[in-house]
N, C-alpha and C. Protein backbone atom coordinates (compact mmCIF):
# COMPACT_ATOMS: atom_id res chain seq x y z
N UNK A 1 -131.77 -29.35 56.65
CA UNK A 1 -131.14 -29.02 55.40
C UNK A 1 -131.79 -29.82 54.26
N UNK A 2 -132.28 -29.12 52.76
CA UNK A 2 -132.51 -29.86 52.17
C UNK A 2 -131.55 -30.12 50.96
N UNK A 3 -131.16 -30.78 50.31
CA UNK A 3 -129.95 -31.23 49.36
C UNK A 3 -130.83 -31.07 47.90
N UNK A 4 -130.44 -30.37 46.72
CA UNK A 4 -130.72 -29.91 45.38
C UNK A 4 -129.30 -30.02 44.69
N UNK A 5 -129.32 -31.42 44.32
CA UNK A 5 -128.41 -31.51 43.07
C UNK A 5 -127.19 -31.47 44.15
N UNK A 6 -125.78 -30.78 43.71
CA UNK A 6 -124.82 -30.70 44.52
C UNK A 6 -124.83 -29.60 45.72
N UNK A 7 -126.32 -28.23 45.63
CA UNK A 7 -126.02 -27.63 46.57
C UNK A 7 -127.07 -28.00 47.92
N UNK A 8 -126.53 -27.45 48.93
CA UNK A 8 -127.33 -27.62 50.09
C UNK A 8 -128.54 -26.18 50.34
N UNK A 9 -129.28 -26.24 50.51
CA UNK A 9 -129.92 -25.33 51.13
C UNK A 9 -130.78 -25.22 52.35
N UNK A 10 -130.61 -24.35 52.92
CA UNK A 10 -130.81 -24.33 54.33
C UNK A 10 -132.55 -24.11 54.58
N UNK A 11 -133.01 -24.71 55.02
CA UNK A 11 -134.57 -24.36 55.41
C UNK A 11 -134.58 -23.41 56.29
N UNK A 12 -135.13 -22.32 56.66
CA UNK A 12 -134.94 -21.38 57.40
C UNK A 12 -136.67 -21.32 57.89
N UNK A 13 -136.94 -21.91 59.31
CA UNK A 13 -138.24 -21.92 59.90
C UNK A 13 -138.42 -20.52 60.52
N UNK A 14 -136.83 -20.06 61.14
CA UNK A 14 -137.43 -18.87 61.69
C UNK A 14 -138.17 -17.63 60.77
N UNK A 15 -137.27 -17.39 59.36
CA UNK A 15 -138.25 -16.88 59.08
C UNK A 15 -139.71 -17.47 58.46
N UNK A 16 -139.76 -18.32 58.16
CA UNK A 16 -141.14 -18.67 57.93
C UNK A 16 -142.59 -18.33 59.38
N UNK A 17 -141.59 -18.81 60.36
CA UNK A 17 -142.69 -18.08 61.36
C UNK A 17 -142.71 -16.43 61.88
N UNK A 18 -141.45 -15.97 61.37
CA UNK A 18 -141.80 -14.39 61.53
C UNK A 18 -142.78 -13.91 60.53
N UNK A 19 -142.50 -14.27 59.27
CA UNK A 19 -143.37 -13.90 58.06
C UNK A 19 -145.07 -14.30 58.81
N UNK A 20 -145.19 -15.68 59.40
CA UNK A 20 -146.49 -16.07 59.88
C UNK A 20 -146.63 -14.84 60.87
N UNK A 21 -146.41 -14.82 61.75
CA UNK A 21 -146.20 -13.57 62.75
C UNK A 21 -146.75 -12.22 62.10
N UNK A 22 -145.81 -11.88 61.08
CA UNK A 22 -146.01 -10.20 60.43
C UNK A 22 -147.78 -10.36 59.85
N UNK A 23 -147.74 -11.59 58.88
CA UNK A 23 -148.71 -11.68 58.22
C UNK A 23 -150.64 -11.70 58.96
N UNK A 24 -150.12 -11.67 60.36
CA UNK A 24 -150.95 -12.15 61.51
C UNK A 24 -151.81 -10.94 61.65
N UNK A 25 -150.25 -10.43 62.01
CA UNK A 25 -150.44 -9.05 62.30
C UNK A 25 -151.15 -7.90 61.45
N UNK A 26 -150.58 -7.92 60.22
CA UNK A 26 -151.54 -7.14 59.23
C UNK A 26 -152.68 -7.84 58.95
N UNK A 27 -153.22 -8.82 59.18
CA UNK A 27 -154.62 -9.30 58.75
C UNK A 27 -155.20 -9.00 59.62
N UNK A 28 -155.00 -8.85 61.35
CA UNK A 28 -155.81 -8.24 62.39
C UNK A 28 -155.71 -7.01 62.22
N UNK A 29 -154.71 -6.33 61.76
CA UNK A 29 -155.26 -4.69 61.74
C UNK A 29 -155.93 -4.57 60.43
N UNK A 30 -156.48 -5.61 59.46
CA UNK A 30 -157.35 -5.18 58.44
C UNK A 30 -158.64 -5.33 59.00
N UNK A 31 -158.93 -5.82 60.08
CA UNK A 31 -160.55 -6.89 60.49
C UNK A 31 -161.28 -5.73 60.96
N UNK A 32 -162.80 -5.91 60.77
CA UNK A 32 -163.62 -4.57 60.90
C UNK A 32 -163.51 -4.59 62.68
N UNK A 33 -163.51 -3.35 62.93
CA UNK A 33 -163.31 -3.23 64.21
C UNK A 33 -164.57 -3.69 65.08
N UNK A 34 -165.33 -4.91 65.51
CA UNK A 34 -165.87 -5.38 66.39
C UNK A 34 -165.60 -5.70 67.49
N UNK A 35 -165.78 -5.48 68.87
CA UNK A 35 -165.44 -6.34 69.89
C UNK A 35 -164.68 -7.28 69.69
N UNK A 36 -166.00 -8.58 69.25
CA UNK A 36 -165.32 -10.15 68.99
C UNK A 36 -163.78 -9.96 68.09
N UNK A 37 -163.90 -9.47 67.04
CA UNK A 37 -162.55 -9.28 66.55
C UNK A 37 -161.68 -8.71 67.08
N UNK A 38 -161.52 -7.59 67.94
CA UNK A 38 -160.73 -6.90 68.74
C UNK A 38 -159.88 -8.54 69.98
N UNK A 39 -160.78 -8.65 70.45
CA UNK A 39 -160.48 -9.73 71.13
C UNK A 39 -159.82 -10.99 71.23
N UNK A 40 -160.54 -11.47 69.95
CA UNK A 40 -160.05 -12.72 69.41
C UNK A 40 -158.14 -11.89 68.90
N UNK A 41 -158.81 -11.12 68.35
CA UNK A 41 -157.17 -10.59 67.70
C UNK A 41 -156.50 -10.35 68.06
N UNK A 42 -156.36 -9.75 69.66
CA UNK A 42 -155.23 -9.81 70.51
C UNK A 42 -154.91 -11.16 70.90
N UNK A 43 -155.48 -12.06 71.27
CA UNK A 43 -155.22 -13.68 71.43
C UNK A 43 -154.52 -14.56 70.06
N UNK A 44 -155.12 -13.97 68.73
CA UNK A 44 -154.41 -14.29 67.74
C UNK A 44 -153.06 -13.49 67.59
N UNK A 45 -152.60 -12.21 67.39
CA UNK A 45 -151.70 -11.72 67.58
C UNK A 45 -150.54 -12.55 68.66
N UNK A 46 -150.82 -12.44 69.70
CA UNK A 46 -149.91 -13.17 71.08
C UNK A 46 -149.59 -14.83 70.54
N UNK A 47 -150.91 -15.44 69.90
CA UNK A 47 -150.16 -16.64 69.76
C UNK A 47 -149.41 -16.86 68.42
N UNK A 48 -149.35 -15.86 67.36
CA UNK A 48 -148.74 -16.30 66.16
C UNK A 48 -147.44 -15.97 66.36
N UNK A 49 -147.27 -14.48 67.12
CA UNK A 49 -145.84 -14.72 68.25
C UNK A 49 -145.06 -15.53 68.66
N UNK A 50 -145.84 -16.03 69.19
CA UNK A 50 -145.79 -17.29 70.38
C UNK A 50 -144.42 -17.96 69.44
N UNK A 51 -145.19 -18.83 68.56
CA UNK A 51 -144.56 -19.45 67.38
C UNK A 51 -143.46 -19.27 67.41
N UNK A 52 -142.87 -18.18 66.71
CA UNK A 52 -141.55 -17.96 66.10
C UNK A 52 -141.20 -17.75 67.67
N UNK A 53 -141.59 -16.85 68.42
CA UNK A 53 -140.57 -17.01 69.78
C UNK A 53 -139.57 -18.13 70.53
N UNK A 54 -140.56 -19.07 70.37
CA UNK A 54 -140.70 -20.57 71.23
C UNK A 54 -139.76 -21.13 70.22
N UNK A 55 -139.67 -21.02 69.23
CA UNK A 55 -139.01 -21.56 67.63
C UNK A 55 -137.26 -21.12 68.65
N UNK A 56 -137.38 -19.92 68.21
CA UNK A 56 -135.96 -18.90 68.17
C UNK A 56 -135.46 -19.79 69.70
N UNK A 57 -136.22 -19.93 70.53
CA UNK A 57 -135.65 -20.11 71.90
C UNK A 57 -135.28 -21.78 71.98
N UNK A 58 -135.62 -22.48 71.10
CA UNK A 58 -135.66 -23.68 71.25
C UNK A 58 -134.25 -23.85 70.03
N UNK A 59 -134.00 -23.53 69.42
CA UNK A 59 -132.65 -23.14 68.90
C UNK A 59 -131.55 -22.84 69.76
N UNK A 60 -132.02 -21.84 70.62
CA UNK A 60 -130.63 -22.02 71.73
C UNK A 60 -130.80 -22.79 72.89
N UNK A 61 -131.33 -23.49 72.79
CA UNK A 61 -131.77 -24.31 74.12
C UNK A 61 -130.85 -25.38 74.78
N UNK A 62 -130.40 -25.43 76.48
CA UNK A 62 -129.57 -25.84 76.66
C UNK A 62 -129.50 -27.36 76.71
N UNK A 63 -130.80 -28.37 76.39
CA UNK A 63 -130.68 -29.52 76.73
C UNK A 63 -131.72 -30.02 75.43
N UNK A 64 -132.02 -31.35 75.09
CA UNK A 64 -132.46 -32.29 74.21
C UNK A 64 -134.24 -31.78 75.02
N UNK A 65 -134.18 -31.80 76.22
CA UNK A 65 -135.06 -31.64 76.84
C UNK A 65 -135.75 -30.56 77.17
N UNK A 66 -135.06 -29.37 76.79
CA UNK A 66 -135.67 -27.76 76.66
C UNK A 66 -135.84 -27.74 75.18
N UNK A 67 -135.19 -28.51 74.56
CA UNK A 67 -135.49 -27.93 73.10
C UNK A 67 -137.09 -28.96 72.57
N UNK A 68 -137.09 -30.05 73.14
CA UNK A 68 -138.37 -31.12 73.13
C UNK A 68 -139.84 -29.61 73.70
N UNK A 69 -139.44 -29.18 75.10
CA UNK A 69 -140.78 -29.12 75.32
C UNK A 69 -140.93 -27.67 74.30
N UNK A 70 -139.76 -26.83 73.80
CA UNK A 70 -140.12 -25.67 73.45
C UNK A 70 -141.05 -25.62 71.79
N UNK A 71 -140.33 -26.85 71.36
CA UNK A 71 -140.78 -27.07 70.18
C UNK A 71 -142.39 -27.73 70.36
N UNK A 72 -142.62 -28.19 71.18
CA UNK A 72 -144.23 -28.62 71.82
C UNK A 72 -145.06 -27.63 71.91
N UNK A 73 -144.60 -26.49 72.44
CA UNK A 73 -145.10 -24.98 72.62
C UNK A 73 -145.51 -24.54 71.35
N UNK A 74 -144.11 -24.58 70.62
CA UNK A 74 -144.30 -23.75 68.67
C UNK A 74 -145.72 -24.86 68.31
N UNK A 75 -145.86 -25.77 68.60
CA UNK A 75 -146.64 -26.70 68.14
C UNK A 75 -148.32 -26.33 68.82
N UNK A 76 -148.39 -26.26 70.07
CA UNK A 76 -150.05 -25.74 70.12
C UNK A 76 -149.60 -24.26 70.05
N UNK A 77 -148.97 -23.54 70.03
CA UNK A 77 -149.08 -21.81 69.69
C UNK A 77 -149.78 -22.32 67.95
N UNK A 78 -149.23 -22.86 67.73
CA UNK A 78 -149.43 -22.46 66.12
C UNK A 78 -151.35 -23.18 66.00
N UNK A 79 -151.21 -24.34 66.81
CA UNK A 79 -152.55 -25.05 67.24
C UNK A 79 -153.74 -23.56 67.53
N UNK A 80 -153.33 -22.89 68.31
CA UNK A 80 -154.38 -21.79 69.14
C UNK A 80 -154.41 -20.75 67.92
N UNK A 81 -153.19 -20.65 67.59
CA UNK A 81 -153.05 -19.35 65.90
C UNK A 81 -154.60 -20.05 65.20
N UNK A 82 -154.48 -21.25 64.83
CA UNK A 82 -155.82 -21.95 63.57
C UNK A 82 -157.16 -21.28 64.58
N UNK A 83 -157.19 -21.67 65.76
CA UNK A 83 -158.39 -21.07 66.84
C UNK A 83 -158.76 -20.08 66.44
N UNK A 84 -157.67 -19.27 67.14
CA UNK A 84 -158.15 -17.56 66.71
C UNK A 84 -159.04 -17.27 65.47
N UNK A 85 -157.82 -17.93 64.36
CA UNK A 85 -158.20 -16.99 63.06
C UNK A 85 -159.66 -17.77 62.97
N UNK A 86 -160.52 -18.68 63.21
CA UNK A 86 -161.62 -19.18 62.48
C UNK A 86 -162.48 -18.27 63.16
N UNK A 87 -161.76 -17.61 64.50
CA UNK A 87 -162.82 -16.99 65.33
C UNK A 87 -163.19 -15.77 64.67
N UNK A 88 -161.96 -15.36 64.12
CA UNK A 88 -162.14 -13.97 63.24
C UNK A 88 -163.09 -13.48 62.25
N UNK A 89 -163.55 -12.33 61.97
CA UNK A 89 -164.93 -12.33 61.07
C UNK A 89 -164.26 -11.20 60.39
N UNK A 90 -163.55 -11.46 58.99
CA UNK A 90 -163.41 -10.81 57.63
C UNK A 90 -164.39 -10.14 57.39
N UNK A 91 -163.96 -9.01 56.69
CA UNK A 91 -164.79 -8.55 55.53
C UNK A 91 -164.60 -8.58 54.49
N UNK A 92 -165.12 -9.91 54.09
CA UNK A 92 -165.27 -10.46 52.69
C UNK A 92 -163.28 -10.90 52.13
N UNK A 93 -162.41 -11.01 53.12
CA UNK A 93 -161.31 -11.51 52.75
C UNK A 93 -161.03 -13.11 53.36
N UNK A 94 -162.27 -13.54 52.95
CA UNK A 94 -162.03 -15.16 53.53
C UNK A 94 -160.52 -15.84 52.99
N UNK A 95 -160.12 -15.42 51.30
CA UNK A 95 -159.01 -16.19 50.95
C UNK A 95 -158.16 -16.05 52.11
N UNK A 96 -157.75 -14.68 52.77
CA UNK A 96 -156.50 -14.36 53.27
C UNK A 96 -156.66 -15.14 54.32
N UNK A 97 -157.28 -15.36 54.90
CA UNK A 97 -158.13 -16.02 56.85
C UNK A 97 -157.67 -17.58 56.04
N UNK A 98 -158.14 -17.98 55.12
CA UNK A 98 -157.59 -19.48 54.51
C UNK A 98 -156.19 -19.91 54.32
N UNK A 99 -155.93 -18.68 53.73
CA UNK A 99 -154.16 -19.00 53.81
C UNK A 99 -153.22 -19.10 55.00
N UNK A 100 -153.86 -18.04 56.00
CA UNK A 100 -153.64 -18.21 57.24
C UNK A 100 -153.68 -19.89 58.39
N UNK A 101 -154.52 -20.09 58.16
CA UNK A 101 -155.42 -20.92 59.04
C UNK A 101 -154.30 -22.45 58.10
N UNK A 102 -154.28 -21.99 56.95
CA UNK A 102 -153.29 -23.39 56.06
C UNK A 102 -152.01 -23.19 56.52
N UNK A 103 -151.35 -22.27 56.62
CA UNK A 103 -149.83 -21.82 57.68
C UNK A 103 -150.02 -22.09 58.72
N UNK A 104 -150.90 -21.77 59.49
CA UNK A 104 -151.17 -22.77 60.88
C UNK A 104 -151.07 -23.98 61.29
N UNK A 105 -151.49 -24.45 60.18
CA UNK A 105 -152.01 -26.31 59.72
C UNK A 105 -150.42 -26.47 59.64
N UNK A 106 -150.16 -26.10 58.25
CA UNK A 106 -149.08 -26.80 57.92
C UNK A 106 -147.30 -26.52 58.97
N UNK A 107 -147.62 -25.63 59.63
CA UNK A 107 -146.65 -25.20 61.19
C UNK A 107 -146.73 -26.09 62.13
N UNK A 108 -148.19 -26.47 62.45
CA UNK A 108 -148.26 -27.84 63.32
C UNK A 108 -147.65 -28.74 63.00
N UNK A 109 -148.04 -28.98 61.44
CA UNK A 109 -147.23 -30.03 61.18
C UNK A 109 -146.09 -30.22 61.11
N UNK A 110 -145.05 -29.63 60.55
CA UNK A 110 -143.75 -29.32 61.04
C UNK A 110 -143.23 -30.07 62.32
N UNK A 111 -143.88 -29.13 63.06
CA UNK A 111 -143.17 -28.97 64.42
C UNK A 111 -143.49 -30.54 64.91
N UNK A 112 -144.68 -31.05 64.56
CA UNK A 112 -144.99 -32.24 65.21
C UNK A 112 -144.01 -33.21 64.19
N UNK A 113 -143.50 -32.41 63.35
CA UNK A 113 -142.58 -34.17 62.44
C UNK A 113 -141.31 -33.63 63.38
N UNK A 114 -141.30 -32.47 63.45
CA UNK A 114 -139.47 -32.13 64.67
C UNK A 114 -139.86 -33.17 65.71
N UNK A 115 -140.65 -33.20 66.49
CA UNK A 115 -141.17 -33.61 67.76
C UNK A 115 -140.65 -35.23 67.32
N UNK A 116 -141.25 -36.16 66.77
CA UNK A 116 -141.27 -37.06 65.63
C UNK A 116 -139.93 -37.67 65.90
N UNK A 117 -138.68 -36.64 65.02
CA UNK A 117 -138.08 -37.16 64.71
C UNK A 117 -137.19 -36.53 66.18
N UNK A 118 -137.23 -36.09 67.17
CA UNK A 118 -136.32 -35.92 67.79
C UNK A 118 -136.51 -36.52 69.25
N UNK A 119 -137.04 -37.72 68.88
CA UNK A 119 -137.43 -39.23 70.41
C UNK A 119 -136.20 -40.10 69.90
C-alpha cells in the first residue's frame, strides 16, 4: 500500500504484470516472421506469463514458504522475459523492445525487494 496525503492507495502488481504479459504479446505478433523470432517468441510469450501467473498464485498461497519460492519464480520469469526480448530482432521498433526489456528490469526488481523484505 502506498499512503498520499490522507488516502491510501493500493499498488496493484497483478495488473502491472498482466499489462507486461498483453504488451509481450502484441510486440511478438508485431516481429517479422523469422525462425529465430518465431522461437525466441514463443519462449518470450510463456515467460512474460509466467510472471503474472506465479504473481496471482503466490497471493493465494498457503504458507510464508509457498509464497517465498513463488515470488522467486515471478523473479527469474521476469529474469528470462529480459533474455528473450534482447533475443528478438525488431523491425526498426527498438524503442518498444527497450521499454520492454526496462519492465523486465524493473519486475525483477520488485519482486527481489518482496523477496527482501519477506526473510
Amino acid at each position: 500500500m502506498l499512503k498520499t496525503g490522507e488516502t491510501t492507495v493500493r499498488y496493484d502488481l497483478e495488473s502491472r504484470t498482466l499489462k507486461f504479459a498483453d504488451d509481450v504479446s502484441q510486440y511478438v505478433n508485431s516481429l517479422p516472421v523469422k525462425t529465430s523470432n518465431i522461437e525466441n517468441g514463443k519462449q518470450l510469450v510463456r515467460s512474460a506469463g509466467s510472471v503474472g501467473a506465479n504473481y496471482i498464485e503466490a497471493n493465494e498461497s498457503l504458507s510464508k514458504k509457498d509464497f517465498v519460492m513463488r515470488i522467486k519464480i515471478c523473479r527469474k520469469e521476469a529474469k528470462e522475459s529480459r533474455f528473450w526480448l534482447r533475443l528478438t530482432k525488431p523491425n526498426g521498433d527498438i524503442e518498444r523492445q527497450e521499454q520492454l526489456i526496462q519492465e523486465a528490469t524493473e519486475l525483477t526488481k520488485i519482486f527481489g525487494s518482496i523477496l527482501e523484505k519477506s526473510k
